[in-house]
C-alpha atoms as a PDB file:
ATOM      1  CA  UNK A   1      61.828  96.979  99.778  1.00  0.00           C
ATOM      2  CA  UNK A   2      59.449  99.794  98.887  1.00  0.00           C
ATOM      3  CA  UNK A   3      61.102 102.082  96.307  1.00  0.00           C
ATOM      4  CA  UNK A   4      59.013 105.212  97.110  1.00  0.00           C
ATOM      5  CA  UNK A   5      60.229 105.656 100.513  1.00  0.00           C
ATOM      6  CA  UNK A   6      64.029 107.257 101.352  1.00  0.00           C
ATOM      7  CA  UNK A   7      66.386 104.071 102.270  1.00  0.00           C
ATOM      8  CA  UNK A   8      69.038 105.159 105.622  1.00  0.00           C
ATOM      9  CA  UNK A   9      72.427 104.715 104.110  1.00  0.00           C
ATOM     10  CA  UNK A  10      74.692 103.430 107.228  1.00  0.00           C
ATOM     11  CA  UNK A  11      78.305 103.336 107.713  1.00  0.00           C
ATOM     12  CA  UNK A  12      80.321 100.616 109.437  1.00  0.00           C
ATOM     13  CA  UNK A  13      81.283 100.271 113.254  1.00  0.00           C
ATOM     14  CA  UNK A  14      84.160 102.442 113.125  1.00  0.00           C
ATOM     15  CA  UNK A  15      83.771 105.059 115.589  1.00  0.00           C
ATOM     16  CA  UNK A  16      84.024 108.687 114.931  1.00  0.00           C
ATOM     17  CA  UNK A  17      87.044 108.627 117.390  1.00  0.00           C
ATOM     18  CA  UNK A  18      89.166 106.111 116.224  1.00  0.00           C
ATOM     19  CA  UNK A  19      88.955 107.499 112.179  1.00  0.00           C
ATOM     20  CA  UNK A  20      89.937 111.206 113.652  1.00  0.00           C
ATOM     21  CA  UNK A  21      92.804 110.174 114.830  1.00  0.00           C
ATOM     22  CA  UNK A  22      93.391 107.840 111.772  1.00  0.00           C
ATOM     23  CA  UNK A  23      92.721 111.607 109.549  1.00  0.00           C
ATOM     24  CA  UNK A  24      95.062 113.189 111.866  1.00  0.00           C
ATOM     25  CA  UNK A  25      97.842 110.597 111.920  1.00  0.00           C
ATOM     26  CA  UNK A  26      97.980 110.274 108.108  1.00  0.00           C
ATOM     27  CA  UNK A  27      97.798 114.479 107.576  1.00  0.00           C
ATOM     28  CA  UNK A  28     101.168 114.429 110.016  1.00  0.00           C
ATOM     29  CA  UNK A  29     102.649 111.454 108.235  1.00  0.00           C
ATOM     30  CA  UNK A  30     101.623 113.703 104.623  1.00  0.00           C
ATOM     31  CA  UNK A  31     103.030 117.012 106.314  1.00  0.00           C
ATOM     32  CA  UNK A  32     106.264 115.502 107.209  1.00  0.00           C
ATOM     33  CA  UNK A  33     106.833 114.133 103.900  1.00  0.00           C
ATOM     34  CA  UNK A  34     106.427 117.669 102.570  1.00  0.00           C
ATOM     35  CA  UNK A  35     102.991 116.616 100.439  1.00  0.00           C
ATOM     36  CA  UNK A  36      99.842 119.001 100.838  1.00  0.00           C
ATOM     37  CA  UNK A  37      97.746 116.798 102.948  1.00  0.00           C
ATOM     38  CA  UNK A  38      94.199 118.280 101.720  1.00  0.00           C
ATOM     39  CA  UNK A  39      95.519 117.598  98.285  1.00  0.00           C
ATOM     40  CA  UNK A  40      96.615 114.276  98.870  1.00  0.00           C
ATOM     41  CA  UNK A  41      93.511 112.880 101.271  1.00  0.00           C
ATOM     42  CA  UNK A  42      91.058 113.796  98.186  1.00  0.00           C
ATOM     43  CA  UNK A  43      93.229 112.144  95.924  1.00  0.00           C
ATOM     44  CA  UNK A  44      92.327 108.735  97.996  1.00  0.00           C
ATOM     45  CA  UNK A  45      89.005 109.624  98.689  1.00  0.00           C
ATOM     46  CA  UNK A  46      87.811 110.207  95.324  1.00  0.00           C
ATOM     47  CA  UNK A  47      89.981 107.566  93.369  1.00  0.00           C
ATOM     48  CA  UNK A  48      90.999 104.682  96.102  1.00  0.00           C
ATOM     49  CA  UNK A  49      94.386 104.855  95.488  1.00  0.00           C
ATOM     50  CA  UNK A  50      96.652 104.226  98.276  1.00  0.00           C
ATOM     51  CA  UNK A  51      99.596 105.870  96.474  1.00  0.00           C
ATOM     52  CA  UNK A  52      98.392 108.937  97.624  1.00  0.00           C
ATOM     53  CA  UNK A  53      99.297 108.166 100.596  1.00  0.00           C
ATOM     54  CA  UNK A  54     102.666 107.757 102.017  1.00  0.00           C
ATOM     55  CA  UNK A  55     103.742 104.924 103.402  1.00  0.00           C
ATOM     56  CA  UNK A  56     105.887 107.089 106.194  1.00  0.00           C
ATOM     57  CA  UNK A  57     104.539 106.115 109.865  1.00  0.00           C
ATOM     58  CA  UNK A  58     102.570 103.263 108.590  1.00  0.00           C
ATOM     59  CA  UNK A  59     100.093 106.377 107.674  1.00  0.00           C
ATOM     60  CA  UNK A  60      99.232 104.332 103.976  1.00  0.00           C
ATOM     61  CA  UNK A  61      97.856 100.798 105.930  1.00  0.00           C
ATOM     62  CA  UNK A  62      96.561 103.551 108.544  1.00  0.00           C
ATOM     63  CA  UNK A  63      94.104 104.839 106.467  1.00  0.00           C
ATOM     64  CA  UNK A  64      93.201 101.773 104.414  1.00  0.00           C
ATOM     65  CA  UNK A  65      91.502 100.254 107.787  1.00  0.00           C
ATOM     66  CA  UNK A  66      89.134 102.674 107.106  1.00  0.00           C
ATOM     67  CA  UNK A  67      86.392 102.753 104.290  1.00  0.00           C
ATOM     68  CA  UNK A  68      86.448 105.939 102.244  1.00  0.00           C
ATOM     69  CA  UNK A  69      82.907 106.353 102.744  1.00  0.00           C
ATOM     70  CA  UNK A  70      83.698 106.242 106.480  1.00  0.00           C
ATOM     71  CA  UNK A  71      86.244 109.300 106.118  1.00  0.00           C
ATOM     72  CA  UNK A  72      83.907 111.360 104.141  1.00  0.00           C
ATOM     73  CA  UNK A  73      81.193 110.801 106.568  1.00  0.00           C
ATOM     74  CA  UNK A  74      83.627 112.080 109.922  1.00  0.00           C
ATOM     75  CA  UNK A  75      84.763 114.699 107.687  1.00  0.00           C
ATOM     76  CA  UNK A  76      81.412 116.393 106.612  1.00  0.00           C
ATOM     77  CA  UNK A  77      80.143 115.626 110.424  1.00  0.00           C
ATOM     78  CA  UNK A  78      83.109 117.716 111.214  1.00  0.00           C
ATOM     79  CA  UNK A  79      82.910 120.470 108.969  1.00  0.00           C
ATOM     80  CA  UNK A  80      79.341 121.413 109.805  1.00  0.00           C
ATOM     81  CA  UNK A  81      80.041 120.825 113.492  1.00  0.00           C
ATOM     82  CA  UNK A  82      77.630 117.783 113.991  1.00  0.00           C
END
């Protein structure tokens, strides 16, 4: 490994897709349940704490099939359109 050259940081196999549906599922599942979703969703991302989460419509083992680093990563994508 040569330390004076940028290393490419890659994700798993999970497609862009399939976690965008996961992110929508779970923000219904937190609406629902009367939660702020935003609030809740950076709450996992940043600690790993399923309790976040709720468990209504499966949306807490939803989300856990997914890496956090995965989430961020379709959720930056998606905020600068890319």
């Amino acid at each position: 490994m040569n330390l004076n050259e940028t290393q490419k940081f890659q994700f798993g196999l999970g497609s862009d897709d399939y976690i965008k549906n996961i992110i929508t599922t779970v923000y219904a599942a937190l609406e629902e349940k009367g939660y702020n979703p935003v609030n809740q969703m950076v709450g996992y991302i940043l600690s790993g704490d399923p309790t976040y989460i709720t468990s209504h419509n499966n949306a807490r083992a939803l989300i856990r099939k997914v890496e956090r680093d995965e989430l961020l990563e379709v959720l930056v994508k998606n905020y600068v359109g890319k």
